[in-house]
Protein backbone atom coordinates (compact mmCIF):
# COMPACT_ATOMS: atom_id res chain seq x y z
CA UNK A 1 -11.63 93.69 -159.02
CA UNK A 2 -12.62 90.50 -157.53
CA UNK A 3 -11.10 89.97 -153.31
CA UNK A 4 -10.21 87.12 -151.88
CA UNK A 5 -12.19 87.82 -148.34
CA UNK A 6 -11.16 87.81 -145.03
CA UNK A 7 -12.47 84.77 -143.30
CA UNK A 8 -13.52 85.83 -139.79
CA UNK A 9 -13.31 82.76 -137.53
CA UNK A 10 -14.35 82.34 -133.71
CA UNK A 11 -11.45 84.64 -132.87
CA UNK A 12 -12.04 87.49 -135.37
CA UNK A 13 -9.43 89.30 -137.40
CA UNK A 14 -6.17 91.56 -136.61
CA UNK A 15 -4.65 93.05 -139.19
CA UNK A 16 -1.17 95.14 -138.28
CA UNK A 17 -0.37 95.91 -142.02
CA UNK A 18 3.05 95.26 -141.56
CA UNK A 19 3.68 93.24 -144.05
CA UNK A 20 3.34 96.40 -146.72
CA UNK A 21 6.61 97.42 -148.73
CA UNK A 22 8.82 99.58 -146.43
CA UNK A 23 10.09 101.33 -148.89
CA UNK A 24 9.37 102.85 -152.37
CA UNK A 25 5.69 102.17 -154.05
CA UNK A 26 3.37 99.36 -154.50
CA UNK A 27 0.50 98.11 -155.95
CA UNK A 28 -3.02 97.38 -154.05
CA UNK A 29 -2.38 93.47 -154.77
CA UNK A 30 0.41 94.10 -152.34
CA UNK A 31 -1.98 94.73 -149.74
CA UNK A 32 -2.63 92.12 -147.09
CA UNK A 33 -5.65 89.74 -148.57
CA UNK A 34 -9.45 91.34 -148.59
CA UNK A 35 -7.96 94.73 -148.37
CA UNK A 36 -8.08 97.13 -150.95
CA UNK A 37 -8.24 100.83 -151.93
CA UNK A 38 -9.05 103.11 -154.67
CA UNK A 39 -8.50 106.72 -155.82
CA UNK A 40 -10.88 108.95 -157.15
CA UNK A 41 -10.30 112.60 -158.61
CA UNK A 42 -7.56 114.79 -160.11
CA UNK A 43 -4.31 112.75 -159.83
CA UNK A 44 -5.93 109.54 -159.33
CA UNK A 45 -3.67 106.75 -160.02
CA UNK A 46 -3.35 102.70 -158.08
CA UNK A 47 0.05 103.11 -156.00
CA UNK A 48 0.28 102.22 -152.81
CA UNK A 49 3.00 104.83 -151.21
CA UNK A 50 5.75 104.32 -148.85
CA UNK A 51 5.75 106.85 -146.22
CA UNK A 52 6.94 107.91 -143.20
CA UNK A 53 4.48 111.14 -142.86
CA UNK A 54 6.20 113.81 -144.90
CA UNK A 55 4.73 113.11 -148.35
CA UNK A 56 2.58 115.93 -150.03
CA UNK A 57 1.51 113.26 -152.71
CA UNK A 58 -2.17 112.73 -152.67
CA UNK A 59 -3.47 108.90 -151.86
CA UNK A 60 -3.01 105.38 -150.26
CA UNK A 61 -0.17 105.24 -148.10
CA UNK A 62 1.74 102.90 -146.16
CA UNK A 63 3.21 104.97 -143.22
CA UNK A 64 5.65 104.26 -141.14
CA UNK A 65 9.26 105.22 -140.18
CA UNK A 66 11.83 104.52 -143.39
CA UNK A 67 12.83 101.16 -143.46
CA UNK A 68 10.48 100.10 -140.16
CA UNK A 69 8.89 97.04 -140.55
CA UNK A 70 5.81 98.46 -138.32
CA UNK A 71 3.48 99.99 -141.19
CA UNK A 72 0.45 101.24 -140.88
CA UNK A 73 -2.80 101.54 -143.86
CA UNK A 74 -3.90 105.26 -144.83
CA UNK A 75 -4.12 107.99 -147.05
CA UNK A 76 -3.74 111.28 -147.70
CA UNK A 77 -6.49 113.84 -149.36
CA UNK A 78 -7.17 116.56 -150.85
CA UNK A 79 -10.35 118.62 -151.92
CA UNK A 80 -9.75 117.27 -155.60
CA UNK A 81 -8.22 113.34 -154.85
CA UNK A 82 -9.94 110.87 -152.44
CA UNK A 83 -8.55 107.46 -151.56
CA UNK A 84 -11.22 105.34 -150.58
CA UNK A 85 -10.04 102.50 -148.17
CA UNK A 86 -12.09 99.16 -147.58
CA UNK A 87 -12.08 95.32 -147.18
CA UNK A 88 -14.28 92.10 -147.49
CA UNK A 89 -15.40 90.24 -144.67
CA UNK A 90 -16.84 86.06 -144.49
CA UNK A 91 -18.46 84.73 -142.00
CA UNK A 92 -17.29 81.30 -141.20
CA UNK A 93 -18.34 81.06 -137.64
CA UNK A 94 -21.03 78.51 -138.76
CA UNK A 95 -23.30 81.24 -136.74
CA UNK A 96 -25.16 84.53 -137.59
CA UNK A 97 -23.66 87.66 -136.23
CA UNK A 98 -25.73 89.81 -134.24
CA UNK A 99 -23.35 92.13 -133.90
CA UNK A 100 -20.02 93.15 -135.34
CA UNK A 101 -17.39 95.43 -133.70
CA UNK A 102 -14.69 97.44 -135.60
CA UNK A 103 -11.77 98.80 -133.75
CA UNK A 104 -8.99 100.67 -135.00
CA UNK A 105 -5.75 103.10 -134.04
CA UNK A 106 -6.09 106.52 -136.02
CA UNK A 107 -3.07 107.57 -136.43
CA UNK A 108 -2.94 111.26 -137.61
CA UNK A 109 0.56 111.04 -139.34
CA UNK A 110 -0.26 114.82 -141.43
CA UNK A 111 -3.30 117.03 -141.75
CA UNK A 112 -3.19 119.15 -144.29
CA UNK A 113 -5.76 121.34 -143.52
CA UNK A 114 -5.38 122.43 -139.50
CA UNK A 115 -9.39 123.53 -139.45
CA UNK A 116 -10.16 119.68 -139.62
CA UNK A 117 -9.68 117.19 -137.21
């Protein structure tokens, strides 16, 4: 699948998801642009889930209270299904970048497995 990138500018990029469905399930192209995500393992499938934290199903989520409008980007694994999350960047600064920062809120909605943090 071919992304239409994320332009970073002067400014950078913030991305607060909450655009995503707040209900039911949805498909990756729902995603805001140059994000994307895909499953791998038993179960894999492409839906994009609804959630507000209680879900056993295995994969991408969208969490966030039911019907909130304040969503949030994430999945949910298991030893046999892995969501892999990701997104293009651009660089239209007109510069190179020496450096580039990534900063981001975990929220730990549900761990499955207490042992891991």
């Amino acid at each position: 699948m071919t992304l239409s990138p994320i332009r970073l500018n002067a400014y950078g990029h913030i991305e607060n998801f909450n655009s995503l469905p707040r209900t039911g399930a949805a498909s990756s192209s729902q995603l805001p642009q140059g994000w994307d995500f895909v499953e791998v393992g038993a179960g894999a499938d492409s839906t994009l889930v609804a959630d507000d934290g209680s879900s056993t199903q295995v994969g991408a989520h969208n969490y966030g209270a039911e019907g909130s409008s304040d969503r949030a980007f994430g999945e949910f694994s298991t030893g046999s299904n892995h969501p892999i999350l990701g997104a293009v960047f651009v660089n239209d600064t007109q510069t190179p970048l020496a450096t580039s920062n990534f900063d981001w809120s975990n929220n730990d909605a549900r761990n499955a497995d207490p042992s891991d943090p």
